[in-house]
C-alpha atoms as a PDB file:
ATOM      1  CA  UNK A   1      18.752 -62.153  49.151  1.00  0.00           C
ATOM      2  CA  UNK A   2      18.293 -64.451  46.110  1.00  0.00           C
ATOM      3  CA  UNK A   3      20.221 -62.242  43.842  1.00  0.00           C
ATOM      4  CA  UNK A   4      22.873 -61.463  46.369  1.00  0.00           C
ATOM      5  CA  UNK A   5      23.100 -64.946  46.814  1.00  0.00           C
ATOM      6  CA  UNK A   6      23.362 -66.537  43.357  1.00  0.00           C
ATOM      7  CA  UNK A   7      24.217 -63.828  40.935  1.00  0.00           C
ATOM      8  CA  UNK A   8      26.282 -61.657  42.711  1.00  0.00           C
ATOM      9  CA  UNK A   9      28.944 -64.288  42.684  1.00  0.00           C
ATOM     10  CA  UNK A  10      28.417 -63.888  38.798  1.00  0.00           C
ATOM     11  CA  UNK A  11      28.291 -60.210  38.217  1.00  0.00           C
ATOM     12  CA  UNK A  12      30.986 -57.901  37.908  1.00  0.00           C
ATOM     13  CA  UNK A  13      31.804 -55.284  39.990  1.00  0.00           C
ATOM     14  CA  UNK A  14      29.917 -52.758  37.650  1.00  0.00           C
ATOM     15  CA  UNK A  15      26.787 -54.575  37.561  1.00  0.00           C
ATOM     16  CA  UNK A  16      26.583 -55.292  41.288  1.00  0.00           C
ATOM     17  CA  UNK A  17      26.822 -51.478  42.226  1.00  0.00           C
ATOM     18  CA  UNK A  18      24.263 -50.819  39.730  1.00  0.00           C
ATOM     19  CA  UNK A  19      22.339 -53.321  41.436  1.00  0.00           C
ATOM     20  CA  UNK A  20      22.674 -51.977  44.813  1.00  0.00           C
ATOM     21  CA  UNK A  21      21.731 -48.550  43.805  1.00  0.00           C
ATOM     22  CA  UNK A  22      18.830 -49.629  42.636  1.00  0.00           C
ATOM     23  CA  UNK A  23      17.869 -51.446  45.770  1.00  0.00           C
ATOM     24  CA  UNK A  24      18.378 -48.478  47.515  1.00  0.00           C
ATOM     25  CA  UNK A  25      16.529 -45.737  45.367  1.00  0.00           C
ATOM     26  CA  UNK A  26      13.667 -48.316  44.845  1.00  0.00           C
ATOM     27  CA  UNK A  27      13.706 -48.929  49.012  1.00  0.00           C
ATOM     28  CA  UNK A  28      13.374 -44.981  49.243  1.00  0.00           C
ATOM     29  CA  UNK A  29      10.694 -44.906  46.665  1.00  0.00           C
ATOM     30  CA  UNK A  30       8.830 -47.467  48.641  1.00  0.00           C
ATOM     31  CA  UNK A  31       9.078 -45.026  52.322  1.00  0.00           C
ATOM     32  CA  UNK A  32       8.128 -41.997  50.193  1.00  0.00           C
ATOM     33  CA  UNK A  33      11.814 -40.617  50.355  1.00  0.00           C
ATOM     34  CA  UNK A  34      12.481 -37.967  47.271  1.00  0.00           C
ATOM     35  CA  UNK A  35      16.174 -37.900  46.439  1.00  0.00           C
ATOM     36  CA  UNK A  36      17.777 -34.816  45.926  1.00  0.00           C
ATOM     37  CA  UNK A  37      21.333 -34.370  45.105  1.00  0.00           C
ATOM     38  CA  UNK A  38      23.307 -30.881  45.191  1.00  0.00           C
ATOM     39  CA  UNK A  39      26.939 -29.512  45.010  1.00  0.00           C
ATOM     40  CA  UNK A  40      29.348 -31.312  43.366  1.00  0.00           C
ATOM     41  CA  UNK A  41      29.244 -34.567  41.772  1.00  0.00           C
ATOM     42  CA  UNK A  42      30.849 -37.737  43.613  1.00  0.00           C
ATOM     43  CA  UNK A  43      33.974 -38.466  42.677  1.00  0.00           C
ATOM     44  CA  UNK A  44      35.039 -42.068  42.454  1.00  0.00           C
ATOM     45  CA  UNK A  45      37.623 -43.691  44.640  1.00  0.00           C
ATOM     46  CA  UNK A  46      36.941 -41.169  47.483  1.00  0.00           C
ATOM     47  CA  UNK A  47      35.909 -41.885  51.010  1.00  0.00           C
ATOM     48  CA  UNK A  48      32.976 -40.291  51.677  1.00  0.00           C
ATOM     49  CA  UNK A  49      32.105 -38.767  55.027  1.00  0.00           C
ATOM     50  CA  UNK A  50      28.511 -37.732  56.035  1.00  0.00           C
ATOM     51  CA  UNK A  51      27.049 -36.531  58.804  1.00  0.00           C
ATOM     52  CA  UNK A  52      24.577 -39.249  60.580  1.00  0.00           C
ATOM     53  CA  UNK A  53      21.255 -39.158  61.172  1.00  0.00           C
ATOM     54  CA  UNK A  54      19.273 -41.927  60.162  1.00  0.00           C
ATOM     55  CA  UNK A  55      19.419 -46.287  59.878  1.00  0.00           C
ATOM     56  CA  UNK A  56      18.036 -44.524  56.179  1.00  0.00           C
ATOM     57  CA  UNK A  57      21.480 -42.741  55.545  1.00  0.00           C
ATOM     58  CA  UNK A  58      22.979 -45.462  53.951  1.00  0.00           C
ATOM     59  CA  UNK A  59      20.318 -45.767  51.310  1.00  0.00           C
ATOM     60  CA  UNK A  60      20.327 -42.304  50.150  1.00  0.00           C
ATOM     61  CA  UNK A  61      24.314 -42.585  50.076  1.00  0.00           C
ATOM     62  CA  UNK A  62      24.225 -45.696  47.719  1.00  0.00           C
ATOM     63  CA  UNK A  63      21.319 -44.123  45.874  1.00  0.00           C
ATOM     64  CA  UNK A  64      23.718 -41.534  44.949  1.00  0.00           C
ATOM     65  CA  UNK A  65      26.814 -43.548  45.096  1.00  0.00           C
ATOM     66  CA  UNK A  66      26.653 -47.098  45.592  1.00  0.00           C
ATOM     67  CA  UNK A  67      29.668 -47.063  48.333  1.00  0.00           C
ATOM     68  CA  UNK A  68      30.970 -49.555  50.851  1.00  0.00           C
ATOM     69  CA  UNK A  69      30.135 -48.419  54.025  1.00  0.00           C
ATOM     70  CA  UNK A  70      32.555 -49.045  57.693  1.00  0.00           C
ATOM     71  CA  UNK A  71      30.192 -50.409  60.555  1.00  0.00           C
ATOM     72  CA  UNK A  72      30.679 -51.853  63.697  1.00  0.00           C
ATOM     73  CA  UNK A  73      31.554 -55.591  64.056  1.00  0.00           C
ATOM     74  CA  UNK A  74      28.473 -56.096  65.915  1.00  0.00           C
ATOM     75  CA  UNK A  75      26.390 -55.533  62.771  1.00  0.00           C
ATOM     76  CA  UNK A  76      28.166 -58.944  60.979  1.00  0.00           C
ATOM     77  CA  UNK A  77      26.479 -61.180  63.569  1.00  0.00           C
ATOM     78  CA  UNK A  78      22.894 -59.563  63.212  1.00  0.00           C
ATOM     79  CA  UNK A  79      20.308 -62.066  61.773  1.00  0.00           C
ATOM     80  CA  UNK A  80      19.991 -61.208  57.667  1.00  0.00           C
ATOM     81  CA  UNK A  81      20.779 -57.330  58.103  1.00  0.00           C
ATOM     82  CA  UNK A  82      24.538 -58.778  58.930  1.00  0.00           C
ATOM     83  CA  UNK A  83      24.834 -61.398  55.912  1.00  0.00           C
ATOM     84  CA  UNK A  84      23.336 -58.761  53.439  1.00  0.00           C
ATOM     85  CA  UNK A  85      25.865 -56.135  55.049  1.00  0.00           C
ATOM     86  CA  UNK A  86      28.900 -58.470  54.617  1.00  0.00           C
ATOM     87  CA  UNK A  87      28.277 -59.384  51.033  1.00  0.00           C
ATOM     88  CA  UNK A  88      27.665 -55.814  50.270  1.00  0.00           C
ATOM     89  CA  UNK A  89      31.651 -54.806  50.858  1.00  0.00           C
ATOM     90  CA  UNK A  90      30.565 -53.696  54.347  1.00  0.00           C
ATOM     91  CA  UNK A  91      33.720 -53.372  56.350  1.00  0.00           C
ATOM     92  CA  UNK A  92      33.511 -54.451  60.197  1.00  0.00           C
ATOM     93  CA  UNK A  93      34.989 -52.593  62.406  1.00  0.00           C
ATOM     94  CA  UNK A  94      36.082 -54.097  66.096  1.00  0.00           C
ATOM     95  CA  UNK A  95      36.438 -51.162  68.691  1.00  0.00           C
ATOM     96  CA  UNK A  96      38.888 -50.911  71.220  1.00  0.00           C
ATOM     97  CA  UNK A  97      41.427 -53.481  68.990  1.00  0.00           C
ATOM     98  CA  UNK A  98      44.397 -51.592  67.328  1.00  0.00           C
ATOM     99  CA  UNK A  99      45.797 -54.659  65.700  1.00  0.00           C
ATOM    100  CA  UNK A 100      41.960 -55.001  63.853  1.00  0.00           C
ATOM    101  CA  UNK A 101      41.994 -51.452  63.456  1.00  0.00           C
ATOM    102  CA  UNK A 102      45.231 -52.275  60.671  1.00  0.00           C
ATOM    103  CA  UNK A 103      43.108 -54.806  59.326  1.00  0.00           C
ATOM    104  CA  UNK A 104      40.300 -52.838  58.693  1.00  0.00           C
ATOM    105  CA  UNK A 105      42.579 -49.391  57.398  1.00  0.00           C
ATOM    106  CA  UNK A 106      44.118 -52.350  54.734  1.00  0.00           C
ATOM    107  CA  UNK A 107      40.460 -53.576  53.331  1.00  0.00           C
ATOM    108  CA  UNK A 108      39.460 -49.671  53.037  1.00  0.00           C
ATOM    109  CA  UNK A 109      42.414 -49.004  51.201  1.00  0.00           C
ATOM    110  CA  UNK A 110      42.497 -52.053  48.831  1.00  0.00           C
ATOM    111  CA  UNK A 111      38.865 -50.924  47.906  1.00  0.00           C
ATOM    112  CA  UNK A 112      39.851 -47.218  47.619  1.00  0.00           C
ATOM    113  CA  UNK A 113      42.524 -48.597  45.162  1.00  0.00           C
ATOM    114  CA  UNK A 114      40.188 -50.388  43.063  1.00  0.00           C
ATOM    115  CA  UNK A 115      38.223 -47.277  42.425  1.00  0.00           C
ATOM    116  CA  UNK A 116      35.345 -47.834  45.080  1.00  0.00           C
ATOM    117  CA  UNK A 117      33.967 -45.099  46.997  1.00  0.00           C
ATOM    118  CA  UNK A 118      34.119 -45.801  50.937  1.00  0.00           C
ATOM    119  CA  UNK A 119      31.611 -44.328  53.157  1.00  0.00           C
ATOM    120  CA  UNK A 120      32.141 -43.136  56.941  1.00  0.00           C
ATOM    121  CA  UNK A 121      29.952 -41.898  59.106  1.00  0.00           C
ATOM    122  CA  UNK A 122      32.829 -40.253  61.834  1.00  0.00           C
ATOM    123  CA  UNK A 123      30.248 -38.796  64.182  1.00  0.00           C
ATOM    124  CA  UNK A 124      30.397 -42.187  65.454  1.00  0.00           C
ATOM    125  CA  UNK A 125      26.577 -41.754  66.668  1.00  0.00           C
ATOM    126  CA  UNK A 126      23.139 -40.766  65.053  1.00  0.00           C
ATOM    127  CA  UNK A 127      22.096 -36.982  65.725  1.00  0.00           C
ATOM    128  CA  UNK A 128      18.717 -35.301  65.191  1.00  0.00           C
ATOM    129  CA  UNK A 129      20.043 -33.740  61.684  1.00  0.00           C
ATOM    130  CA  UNK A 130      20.355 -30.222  63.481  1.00  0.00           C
ATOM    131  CA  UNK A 131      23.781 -30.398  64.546  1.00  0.00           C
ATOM    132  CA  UNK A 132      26.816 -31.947  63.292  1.00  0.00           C
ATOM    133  CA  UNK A 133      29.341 -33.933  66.131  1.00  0.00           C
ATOM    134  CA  UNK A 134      32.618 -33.746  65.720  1.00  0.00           C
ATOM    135  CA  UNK A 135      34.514 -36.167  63.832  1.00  0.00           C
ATOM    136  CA  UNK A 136      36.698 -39.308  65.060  1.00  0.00           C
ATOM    137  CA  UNK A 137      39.787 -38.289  63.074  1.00  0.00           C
ATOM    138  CA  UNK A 138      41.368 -41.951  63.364  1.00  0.00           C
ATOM    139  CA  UNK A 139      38.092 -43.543  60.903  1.00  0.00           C
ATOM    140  CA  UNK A 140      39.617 -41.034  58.339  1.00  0.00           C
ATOM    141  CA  UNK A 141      43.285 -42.545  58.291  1.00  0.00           C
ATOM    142  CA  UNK A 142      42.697 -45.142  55.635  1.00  0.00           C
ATOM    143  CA  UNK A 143      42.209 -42.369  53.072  1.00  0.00           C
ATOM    144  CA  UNK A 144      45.518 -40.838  54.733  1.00  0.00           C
ATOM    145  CA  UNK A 145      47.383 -43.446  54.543  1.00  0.00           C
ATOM    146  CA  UNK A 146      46.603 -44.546  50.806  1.00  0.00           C
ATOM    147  CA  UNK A 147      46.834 -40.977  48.995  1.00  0.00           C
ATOM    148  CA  UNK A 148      43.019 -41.126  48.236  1.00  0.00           C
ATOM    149  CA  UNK A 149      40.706 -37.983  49.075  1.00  0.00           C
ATOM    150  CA  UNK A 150      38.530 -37.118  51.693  1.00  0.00           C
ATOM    151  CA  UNK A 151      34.740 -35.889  50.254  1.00  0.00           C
ATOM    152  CA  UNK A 152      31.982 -34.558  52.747  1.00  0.00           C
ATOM    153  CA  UNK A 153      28.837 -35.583  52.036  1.00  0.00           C
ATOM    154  CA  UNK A 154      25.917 -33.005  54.298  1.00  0.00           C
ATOM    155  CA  UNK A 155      22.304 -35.099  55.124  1.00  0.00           C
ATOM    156  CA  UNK A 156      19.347 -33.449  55.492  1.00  0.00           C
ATOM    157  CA  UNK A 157      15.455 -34.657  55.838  1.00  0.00           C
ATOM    158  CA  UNK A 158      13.389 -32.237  54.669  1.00  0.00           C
ATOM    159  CA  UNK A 159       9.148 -32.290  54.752  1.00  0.00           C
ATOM    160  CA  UNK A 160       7.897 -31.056  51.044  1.00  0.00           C
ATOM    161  CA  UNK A 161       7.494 -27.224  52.263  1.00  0.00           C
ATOM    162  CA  UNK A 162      10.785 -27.477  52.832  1.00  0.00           C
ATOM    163  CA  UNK A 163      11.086 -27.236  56.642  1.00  0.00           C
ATOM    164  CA  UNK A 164      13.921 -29.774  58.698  1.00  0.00           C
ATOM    165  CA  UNK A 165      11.924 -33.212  59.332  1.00  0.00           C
ATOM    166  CA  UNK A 166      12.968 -35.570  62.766  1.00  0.00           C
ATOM    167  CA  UNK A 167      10.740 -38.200  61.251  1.00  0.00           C
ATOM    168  CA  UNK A 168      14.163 -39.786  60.144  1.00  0.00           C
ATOM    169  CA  UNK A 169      16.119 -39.361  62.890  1.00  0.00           C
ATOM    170  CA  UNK A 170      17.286 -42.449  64.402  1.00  0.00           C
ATOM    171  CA  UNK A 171      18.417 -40.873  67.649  1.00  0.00           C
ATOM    172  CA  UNK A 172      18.404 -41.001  71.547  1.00  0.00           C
ATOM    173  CA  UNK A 173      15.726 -43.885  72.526  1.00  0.00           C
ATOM    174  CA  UNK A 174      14.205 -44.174  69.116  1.00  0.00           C
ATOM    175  CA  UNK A 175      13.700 -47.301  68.415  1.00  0.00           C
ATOM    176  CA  UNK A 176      13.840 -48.875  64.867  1.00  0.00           C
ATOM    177  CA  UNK A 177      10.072 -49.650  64.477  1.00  0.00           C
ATOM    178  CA  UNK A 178       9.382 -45.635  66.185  1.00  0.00           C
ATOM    179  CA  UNK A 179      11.915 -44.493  63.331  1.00  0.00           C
ATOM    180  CA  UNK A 180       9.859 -46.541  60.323  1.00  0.00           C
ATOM    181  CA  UNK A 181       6.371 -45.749  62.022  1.00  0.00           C
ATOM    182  CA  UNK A 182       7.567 -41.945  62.133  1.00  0.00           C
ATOM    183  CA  UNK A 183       8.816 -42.315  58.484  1.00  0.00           C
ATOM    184  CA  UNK A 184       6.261 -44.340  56.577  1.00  0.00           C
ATOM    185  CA  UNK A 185       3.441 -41.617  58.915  1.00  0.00           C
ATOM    186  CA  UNK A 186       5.279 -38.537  56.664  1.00  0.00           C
ATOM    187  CA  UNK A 187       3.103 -38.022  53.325  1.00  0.00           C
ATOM    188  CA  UNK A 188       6.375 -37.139  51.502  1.00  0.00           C
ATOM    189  CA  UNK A 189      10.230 -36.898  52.785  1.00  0.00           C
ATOM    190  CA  UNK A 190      12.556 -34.708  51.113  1.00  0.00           C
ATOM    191  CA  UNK A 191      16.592 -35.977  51.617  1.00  0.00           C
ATOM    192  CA  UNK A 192      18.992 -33.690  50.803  1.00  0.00           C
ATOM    193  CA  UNK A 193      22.380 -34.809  49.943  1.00  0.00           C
ATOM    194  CA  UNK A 194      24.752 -32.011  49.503  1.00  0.00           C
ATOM    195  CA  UNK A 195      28.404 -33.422  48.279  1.00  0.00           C
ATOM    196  CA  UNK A 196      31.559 -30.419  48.498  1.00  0.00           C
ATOM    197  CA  UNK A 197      34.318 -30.391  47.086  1.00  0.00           C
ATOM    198  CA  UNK A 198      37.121 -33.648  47.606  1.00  0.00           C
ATOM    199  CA  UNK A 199      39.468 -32.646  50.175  1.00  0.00           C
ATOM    200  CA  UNK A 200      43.511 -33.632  49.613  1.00  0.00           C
ATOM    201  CA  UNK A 201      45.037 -36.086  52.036  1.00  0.00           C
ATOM    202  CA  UNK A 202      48.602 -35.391  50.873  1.00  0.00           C
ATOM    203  CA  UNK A 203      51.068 -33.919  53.906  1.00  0.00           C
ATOM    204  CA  UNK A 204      47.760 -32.996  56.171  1.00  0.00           C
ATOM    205  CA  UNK A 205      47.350 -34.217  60.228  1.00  0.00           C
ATOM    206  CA  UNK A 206      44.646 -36.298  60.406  1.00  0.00           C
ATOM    207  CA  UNK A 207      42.997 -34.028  62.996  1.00  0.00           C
ATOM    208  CA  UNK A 208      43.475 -30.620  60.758  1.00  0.00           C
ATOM    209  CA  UNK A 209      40.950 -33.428  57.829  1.00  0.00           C
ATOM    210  CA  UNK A 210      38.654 -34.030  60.518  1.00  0.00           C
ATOM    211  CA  UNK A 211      38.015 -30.624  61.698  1.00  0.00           C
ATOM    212  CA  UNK A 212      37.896 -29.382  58.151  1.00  0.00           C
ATOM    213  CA  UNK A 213      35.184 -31.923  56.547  1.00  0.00           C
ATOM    214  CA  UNK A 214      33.312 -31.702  59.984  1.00  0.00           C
ATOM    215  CA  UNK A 215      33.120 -28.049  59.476  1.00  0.00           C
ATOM    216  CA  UNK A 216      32.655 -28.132  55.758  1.00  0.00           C
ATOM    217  CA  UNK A 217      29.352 -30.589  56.785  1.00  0.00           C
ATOM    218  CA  UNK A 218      28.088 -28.317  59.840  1.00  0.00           C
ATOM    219  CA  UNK A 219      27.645 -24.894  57.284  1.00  0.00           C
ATOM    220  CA  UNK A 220      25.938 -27.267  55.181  1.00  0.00           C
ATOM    221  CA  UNK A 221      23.345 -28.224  57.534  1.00  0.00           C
ATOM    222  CA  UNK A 222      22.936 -25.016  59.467  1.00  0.00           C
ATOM    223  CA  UNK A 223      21.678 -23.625  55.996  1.00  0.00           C
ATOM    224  CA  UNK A 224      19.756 -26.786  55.133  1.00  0.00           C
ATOM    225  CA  UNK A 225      16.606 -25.324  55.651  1.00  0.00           C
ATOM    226  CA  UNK A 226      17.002 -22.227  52.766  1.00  0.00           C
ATOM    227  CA  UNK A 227      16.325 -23.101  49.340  1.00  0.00           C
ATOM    228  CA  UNK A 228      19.178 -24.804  47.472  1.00  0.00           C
ATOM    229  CA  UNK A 229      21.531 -22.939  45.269  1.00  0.00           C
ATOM    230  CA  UNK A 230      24.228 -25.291  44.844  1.00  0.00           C
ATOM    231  CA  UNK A 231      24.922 -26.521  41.258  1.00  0.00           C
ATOM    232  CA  UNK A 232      26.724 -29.745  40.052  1.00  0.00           C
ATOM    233  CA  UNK A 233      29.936 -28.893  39.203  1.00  0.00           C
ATOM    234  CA  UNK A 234      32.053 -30.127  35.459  1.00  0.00           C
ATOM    235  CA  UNK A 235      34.003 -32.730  35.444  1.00  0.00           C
ATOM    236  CA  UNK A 236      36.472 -30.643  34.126  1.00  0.00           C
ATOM    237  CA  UNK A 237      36.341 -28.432  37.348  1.00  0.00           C
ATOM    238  CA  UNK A 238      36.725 -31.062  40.087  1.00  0.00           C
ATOM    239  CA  UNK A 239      39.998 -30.897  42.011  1.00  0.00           C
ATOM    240  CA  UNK A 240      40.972 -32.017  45.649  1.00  0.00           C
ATOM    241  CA  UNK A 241      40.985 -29.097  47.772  1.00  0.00           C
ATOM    242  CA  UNK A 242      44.155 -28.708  50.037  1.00  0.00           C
ATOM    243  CA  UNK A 243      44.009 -28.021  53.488  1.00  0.00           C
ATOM    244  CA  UNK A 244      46.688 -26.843  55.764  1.00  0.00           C
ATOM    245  CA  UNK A 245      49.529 -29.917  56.868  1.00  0.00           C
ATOM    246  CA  UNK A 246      48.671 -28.962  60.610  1.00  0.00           C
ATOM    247  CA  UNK A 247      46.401 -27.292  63.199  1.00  0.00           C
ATOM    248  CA  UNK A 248      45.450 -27.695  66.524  1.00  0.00           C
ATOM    249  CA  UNK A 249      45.010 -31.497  67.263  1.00  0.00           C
ATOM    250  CA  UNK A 250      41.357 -32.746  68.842  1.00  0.00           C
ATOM    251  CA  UNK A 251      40.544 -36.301  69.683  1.00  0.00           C
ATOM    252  CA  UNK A 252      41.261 -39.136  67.639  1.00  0.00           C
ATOM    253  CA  UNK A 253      39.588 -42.110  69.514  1.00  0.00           C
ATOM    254  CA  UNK A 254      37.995 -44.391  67.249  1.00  0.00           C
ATOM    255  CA  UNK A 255      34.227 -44.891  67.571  1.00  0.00           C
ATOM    256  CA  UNK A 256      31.914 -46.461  65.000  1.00  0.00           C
ATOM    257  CA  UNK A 257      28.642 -45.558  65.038  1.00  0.00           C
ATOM    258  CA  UNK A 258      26.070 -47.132  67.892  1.00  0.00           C
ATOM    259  CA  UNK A 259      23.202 -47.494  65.681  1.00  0.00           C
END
């Protein structure tokens, strides 16, 4: 809080992401969370949309790559948690206002601009980590509307033998201290992070994005538990994938996560 406070206002942009993503692998360090990254590297200026399963998701995302993150407005009045969130590039979300809504789409772009990576959870809700919900095409618009692409991030908690862990799973009527008691009581958590390919936003419904990175994210998962065989993929060898201008429409009502 101290740092956030008093040198963040002096840092530059660099130095507070590197700051925050060391906060956050340091915080999983602490919980006994091993990091493991697969697929293809992040690619800046992206939004980034994950599957959600866990008040711990956000760490492993910035341990990887330090990203803002779109929450609900509710968050920005929470004692601490909401301060920390707000000078962290945390963009509040109101539900149920379209005029905000336009607000909100304009911050995500401006930081998509400047390079930043954006992180979404579209789910709009925590899950156990065994299934994947579909996504709330409308959170994904920003990236639409700026030209920036779309890359799926897949979350998995793992125990050391490999098998899928709930200890993380933030879910149903699991409340916060159950979640950290269930946590800190695993010797050793694996989190997988599995990033595919960036996905092009140029002449492609909304909807036709959504259904894509949702079901990019659910194979992902549902072979979670075999060993990994992904590699990290060059530099030279990272392109936006395109997807096809239009499919069959689902809903589009916006929903940020409850949790």
């Amino acid at each position: 809080m101290l740092t956030i406070a008093l040198l963040f206002p002096l840092c530059g942009a660099t130095r507070r992401l590197a700051l925050r993503q060391r906060w956050a692998a340091r915080l999983l360090a602490v919980l006994g969370v091993e990091l493991r990254a697969e697929g293809c590297a992040v690619a800046p200026g992206c939004m980034l949309v994950a599957n959600h399963i866990s008040w711990i998701d956000i760490f492993v995302i910035n341990a990887l790559a330090p990203s803002a993150f779109v929450s609900k407005a509710e968050v920005r009045a929470w004692p601490v948690a909401g301060w920390l969130a707000a000078r962290s590039e945390t963009v509040f979300l109101r539900r149920g206002s379209r005029g905000h809504a336009r607000i909100v789409n304009a911050e995500i772009a401006a930081l998509l601009d400047a390079g930043r990576n954006v992180a979404v959870f579209p789910e709009g809700t925590t899950t156990d980590g065994s299934h994947v919900l579909g996504f709330h095409a409308a959170l994904l618009q920003p990236a639409i509307a700026c030209g920036h692409a779309v890359q799926p991030l897949a979350l998995s908690y793992h125990t050391a033998d490999g098998r899928r862990s709930l200890a993380p799973a933030y879910d149903g009527e699991v409340s916060f201290g159950q979640c950290l008691r269930a946590i800190v009581a695993e010797r050793r958590l694996i989190a997988r992070i599995h990033a595919t390919p960036a996905l092009a936003t140029t002449e492609v419904d909304r909807r036709a994005l959504a259904t894509h990175a949702q079901a990019t994210i659910a194979a992902v998962v549902a072979a979670a538990a075999q060993p990994a065989t992904c590699h990290t993929v060059p530099s030279s060898r990272r392109s936006a994938v395109s997807l096809p201008p239009h499919t069959q429409p689902e809903s589009s009502a916006i929903s940020p996560s409850s949790r």
